[in-house]
N, C-alpha and C. Protein backbone atom coordinates (compact mmCIF):
# COMPACT_ATOMS: atom_id res chain seq x y z
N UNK A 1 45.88 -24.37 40.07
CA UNK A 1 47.10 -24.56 39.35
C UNK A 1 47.47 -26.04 39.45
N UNK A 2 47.12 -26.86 38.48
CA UNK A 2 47.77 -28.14 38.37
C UNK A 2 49.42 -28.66 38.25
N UNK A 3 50.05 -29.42 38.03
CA UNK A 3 51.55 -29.75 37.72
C UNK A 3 51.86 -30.87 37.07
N UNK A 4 51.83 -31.11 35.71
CA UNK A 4 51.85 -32.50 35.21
C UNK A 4 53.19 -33.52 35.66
N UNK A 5 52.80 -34.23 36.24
CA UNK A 5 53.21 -35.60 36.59
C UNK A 5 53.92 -36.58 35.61
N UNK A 6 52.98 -37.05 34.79
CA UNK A 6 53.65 -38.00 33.60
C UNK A 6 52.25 -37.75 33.05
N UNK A 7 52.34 -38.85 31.33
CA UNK A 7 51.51 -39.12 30.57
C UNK A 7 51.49 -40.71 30.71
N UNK A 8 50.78 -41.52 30.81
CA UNK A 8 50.90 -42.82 30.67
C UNK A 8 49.43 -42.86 29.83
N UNK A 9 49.94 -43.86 28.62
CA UNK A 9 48.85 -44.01 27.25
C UNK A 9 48.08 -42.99 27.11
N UNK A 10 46.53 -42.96 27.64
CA UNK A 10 45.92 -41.46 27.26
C UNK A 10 45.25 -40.75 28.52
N UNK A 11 46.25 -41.11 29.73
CA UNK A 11 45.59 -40.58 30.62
C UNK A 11 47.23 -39.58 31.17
N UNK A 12 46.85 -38.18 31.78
CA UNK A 12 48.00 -37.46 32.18
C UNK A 12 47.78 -37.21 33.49
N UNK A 13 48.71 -37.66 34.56
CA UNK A 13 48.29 -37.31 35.78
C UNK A 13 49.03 -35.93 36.51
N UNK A 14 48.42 -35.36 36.55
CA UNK A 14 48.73 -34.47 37.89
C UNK A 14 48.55 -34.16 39.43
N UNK A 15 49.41 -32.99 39.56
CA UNK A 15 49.15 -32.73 41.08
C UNK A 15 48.62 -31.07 41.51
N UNK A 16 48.24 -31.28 42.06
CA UNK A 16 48.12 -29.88 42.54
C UNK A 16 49.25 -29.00 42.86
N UNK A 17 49.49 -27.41 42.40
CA UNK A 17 50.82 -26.99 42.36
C UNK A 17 50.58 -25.76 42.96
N UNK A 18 51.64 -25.47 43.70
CA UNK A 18 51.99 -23.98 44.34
C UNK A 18 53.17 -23.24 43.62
N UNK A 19 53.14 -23.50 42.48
CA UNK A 19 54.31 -22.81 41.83
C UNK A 19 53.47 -21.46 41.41
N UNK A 20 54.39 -20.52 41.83
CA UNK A 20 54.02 -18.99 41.22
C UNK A 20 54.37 -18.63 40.29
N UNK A 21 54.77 -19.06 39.31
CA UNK A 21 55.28 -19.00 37.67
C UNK A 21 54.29 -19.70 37.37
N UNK A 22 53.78 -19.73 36.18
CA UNK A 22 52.90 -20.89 35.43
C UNK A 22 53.68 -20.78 33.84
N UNK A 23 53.53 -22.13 33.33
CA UNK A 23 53.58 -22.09 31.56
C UNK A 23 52.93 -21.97 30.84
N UNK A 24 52.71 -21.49 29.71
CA UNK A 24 51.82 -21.63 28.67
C UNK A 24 52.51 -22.53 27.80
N UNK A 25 51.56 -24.15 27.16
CA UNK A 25 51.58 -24.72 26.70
C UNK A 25 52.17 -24.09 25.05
N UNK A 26 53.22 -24.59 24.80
CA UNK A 26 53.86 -24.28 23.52
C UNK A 26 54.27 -25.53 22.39
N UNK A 27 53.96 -25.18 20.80
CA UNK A 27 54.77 -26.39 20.48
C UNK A 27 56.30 -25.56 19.49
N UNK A 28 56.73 -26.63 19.29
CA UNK A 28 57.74 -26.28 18.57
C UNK A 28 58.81 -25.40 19.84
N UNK A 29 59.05 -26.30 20.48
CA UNK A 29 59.61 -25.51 21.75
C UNK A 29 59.23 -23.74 21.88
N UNK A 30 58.39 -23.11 21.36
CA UNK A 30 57.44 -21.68 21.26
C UNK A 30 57.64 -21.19 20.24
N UNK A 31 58.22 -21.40 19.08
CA UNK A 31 58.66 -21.02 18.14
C UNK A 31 56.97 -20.96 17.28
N UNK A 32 56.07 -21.83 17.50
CA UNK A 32 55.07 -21.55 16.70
C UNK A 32 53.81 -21.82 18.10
N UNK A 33 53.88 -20.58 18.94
CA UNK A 33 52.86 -20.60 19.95
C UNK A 33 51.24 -19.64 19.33
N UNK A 34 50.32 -20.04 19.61
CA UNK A 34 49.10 -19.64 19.26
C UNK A 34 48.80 -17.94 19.60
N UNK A 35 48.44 -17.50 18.49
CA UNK A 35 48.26 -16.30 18.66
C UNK A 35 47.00 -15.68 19.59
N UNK A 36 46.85 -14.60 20.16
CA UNK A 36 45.35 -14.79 21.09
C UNK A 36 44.15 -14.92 20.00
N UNK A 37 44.52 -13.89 18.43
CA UNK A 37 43.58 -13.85 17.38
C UNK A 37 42.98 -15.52 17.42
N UNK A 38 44.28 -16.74 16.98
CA UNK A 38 44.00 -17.71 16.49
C UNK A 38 43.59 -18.26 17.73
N UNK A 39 44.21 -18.48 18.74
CA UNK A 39 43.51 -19.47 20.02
C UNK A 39 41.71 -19.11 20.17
N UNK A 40 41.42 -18.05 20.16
CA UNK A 40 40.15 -17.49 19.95
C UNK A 40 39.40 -18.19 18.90
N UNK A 41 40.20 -17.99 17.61
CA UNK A 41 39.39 -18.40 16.49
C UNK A 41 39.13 -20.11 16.77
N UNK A 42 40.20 -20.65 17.06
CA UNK A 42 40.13 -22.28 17.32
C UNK A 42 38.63 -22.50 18.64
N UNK A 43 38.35 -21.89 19.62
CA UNK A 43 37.72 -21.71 20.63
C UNK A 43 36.38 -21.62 20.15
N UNK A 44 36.59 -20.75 18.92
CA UNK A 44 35.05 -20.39 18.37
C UNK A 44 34.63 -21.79 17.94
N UNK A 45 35.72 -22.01 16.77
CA UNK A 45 35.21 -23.21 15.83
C UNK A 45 35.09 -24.59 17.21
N UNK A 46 36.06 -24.75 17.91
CA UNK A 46 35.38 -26.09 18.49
C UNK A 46 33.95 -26.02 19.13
N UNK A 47 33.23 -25.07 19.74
CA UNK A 47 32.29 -24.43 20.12
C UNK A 47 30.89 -24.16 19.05
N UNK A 48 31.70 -25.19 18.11
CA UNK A 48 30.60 -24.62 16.87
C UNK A 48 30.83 -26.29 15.93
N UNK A 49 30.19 -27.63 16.74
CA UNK A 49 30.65 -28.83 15.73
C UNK A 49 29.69 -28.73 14.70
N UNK A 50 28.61 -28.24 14.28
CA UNK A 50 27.60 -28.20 13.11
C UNK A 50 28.15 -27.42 11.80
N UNK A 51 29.49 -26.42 12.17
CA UNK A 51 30.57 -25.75 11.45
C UNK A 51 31.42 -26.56 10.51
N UNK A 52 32.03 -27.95 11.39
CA UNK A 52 32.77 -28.87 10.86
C UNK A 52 32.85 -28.95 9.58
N UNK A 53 31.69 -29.21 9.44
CA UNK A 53 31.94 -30.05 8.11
C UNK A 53 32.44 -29.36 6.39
N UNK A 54 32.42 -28.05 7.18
CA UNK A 54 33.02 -26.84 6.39
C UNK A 54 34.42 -26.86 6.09
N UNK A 55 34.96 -27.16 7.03
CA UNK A 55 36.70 -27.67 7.10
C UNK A 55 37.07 -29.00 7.40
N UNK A 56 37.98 -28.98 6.05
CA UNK A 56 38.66 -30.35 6.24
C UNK A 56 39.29 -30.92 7.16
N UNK A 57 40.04 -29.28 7.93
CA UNK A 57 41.32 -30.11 9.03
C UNK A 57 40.12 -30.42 10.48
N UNK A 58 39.01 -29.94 10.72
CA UNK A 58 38.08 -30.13 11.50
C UNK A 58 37.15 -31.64 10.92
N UNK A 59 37.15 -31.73 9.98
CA UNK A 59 36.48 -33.41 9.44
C UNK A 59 37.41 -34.38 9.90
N UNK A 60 38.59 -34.04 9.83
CA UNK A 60 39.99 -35.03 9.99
C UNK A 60 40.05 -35.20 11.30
N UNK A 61 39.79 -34.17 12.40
CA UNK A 61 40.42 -34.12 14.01
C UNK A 61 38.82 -34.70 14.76
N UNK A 62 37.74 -34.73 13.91
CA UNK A 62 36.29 -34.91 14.02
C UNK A 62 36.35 -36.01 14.97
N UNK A 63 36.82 -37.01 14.87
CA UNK A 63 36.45 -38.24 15.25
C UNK A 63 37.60 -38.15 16.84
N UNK A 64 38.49 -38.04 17.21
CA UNK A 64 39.59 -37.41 18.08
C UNK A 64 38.85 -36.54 18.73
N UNK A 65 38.07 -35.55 18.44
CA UNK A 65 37.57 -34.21 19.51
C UNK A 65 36.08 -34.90 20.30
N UNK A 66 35.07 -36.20 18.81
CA UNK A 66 34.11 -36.54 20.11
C UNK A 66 34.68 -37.17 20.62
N UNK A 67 35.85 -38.03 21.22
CA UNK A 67 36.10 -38.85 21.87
C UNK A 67 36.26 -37.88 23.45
N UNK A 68 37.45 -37.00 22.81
CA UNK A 68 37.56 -36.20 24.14
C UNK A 68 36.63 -35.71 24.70
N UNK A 69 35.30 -35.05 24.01
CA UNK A 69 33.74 -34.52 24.73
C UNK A 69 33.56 -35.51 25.04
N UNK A 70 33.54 -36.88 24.67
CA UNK A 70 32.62 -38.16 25.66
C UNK A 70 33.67 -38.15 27.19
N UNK A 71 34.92 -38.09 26.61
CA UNK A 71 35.72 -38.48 28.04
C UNK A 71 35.94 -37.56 29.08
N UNK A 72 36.17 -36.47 28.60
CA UNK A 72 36.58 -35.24 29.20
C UNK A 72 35.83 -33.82 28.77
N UNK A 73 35.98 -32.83 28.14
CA UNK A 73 35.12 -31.76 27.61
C UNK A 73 36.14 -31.26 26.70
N UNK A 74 35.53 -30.29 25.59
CA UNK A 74 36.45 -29.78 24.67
C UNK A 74 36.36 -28.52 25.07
N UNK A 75 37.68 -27.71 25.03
CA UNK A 75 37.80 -26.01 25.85
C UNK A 75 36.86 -25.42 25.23
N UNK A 76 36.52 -24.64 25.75
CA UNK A 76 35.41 -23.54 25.45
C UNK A 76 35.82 -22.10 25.93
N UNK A 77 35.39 -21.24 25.09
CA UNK A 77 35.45 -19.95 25.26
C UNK A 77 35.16 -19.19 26.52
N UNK A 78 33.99 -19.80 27.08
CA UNK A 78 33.51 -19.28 28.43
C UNK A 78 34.34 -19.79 29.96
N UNK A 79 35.46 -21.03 29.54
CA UNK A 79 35.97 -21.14 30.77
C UNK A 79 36.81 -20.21 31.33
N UNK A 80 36.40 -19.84 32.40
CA UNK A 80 37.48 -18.74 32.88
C UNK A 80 38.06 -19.62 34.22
């Protein structure tokens, strides 16, 4: 269980957390939170970049998602 700290430019630091509540990441203060159908479906498609080029909003975020696989990893379906 991590605990975000701050964001400074593109790095977010945390801490390690003992909180027994956890959040699920929401936008639109939850008003438009990911459905399990769609978080799934998004999981598939990043898991699938040879797919891309099929969708526009995936051609557009294209260049943004290898950055994050070079720096960090893009979520995947299998992390448990």
């Amino acid at each position: 269980m991590l605990r975000l700290v701050q964001v400074k430019g593109m790095t977010a630091y945390v801490r390690a957390s003992t909180a027994r509540r956890t959040q699920v990441p929401r936008w639109q203060g939850g008003r438009l939170p990911l459905s399990v159908e769609l978080a799934d479906s998004v999981l598939e498609l990043l898991g699938a970049p040879e797919e891309w080029a099929k969708h526009p909003e995936m051609q557009a975020a294209a260049p943004l998602l290898e950055v994050q696989a070079r720096w960090s990893a893009l979520p995947a379906i299998d992390c448990s």
